[in-house]
Protein backbone atom coordinates (compact mmCIF):
# COMPACT_ATOMS: atom_id res chain seq x y z
CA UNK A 1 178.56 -85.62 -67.65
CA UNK A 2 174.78 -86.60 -67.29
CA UNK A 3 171.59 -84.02 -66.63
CA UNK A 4 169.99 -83.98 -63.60
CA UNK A 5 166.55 -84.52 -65.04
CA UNK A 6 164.94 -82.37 -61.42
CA UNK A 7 167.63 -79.37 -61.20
CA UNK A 8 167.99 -79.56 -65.64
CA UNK A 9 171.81 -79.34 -64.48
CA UNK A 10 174.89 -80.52 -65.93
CA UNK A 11 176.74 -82.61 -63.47
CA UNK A 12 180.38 -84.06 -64.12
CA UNK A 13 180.65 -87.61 -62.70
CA UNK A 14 183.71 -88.75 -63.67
CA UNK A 15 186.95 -87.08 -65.06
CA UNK A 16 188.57 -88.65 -68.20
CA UNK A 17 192.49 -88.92 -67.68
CA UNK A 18 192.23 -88.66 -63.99
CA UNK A 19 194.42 -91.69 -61.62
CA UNK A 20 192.30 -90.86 -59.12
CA UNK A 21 188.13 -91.40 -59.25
CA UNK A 22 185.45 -93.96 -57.70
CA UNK A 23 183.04 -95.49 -60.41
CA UNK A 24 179.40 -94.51 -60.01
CA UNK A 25 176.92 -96.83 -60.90
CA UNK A 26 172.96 -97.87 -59.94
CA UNK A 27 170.58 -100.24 -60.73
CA UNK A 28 167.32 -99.60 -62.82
CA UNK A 29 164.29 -100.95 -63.87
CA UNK A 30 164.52 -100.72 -67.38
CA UNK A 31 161.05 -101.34 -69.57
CA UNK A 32 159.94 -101.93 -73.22
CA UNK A 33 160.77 -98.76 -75.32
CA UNK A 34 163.12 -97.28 -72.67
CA UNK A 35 165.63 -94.73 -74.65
CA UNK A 36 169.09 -94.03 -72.57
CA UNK A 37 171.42 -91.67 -74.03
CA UNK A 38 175.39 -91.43 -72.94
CA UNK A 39 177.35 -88.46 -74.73
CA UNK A 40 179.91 -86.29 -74.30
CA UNK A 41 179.58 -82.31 -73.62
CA UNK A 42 179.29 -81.73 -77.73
CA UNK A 43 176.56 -82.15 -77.52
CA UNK A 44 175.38 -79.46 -75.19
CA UNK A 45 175.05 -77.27 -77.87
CA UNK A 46 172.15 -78.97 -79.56
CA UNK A 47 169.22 -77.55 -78.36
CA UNK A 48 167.40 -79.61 -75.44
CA UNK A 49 164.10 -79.86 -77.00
CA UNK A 50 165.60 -81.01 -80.22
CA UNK A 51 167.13 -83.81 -78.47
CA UNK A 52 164.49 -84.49 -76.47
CA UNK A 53 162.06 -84.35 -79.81
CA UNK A 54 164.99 -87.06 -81.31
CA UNK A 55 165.21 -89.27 -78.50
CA UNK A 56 161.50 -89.95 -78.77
CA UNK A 57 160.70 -90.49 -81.89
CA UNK A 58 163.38 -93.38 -81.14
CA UNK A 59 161.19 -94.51 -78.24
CA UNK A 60 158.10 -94.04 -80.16
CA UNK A 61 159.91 -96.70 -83.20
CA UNK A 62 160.02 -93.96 -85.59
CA UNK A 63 163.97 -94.06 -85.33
CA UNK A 64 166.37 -97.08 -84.95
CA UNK A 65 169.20 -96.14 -82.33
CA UNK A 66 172.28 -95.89 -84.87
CA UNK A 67 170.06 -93.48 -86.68
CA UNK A 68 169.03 -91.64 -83.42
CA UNK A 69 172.92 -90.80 -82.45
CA UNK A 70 173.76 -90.17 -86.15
CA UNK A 71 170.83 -87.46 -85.93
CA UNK A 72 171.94 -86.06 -82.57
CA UNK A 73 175.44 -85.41 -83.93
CA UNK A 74 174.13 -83.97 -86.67
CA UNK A 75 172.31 -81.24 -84.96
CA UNK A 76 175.65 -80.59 -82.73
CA UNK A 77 177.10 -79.96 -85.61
CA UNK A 78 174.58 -77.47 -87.07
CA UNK A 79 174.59 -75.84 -83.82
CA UNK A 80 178.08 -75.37 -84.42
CA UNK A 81 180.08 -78.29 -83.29
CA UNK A 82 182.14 -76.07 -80.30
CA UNK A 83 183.35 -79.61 -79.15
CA UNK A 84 183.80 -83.18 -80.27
CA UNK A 85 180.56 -84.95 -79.81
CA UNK A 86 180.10 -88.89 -79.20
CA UNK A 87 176.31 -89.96 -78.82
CA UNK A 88 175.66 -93.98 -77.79
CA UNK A 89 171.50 -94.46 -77.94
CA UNK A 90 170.53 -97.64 -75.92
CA UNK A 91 166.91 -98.90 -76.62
CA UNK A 92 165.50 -101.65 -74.52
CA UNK A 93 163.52 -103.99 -76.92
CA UNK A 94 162.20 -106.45 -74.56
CA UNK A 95 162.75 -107.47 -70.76
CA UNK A 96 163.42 -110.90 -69.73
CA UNK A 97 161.47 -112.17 -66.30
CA UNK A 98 163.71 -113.97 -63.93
CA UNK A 99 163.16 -117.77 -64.30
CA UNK A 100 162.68 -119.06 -61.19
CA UNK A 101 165.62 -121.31 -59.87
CA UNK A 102 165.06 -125.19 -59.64
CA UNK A 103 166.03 -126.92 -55.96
């Protein structure tokens, strides 16, 4: 499940369990400080701006990425943890340029 970051919509892209699915996947341009978030619906519940709040104080340094998903699943729980909640933070350090090949 992801959020459409235009429509603020929850959108299910791939069901667990199911023998039948295609893989999405896209390429990015990731940069310097970049935050990306995967979690399951439990965390819903949490409050958007709270996680948003969360999320970048991580970009902003003020929170390492185990300590950003521990605090996310903290405040899914407070909210009162309808669901199981996973949280993985990603935070791109630095951003290797392509060495250029040798003929």
């Amino acid at each position: 499940m992801w959020e459409n970051p235009e429509t603020h919509r929850k959108e299910l892209s791939l069901a667990v369990g199911s023998s039948n699915f295609g893989v999405d996947y896209f390429h990015i341009y990731a940069q310097h400080g970049d935050v990306f978030l995967l979690c399951t619906d439990g965390l819903h519940g949490a409050g958007t701006q709270k996680v948003k709040d969360t999320l970048t104080k991580c970009s902003e340094g003020k929170l390492t990425s185990h300590r950003t998903a521990g605090k996310l699943i903290r405040l899914a729980n407070a909210a009162g943890g309808f669901d199981n909640t996973t949280a993985i933070v990603v935070k791109v350090l630095e951003r290797r340029k392509k060495q250029a090949s040798a003929i």
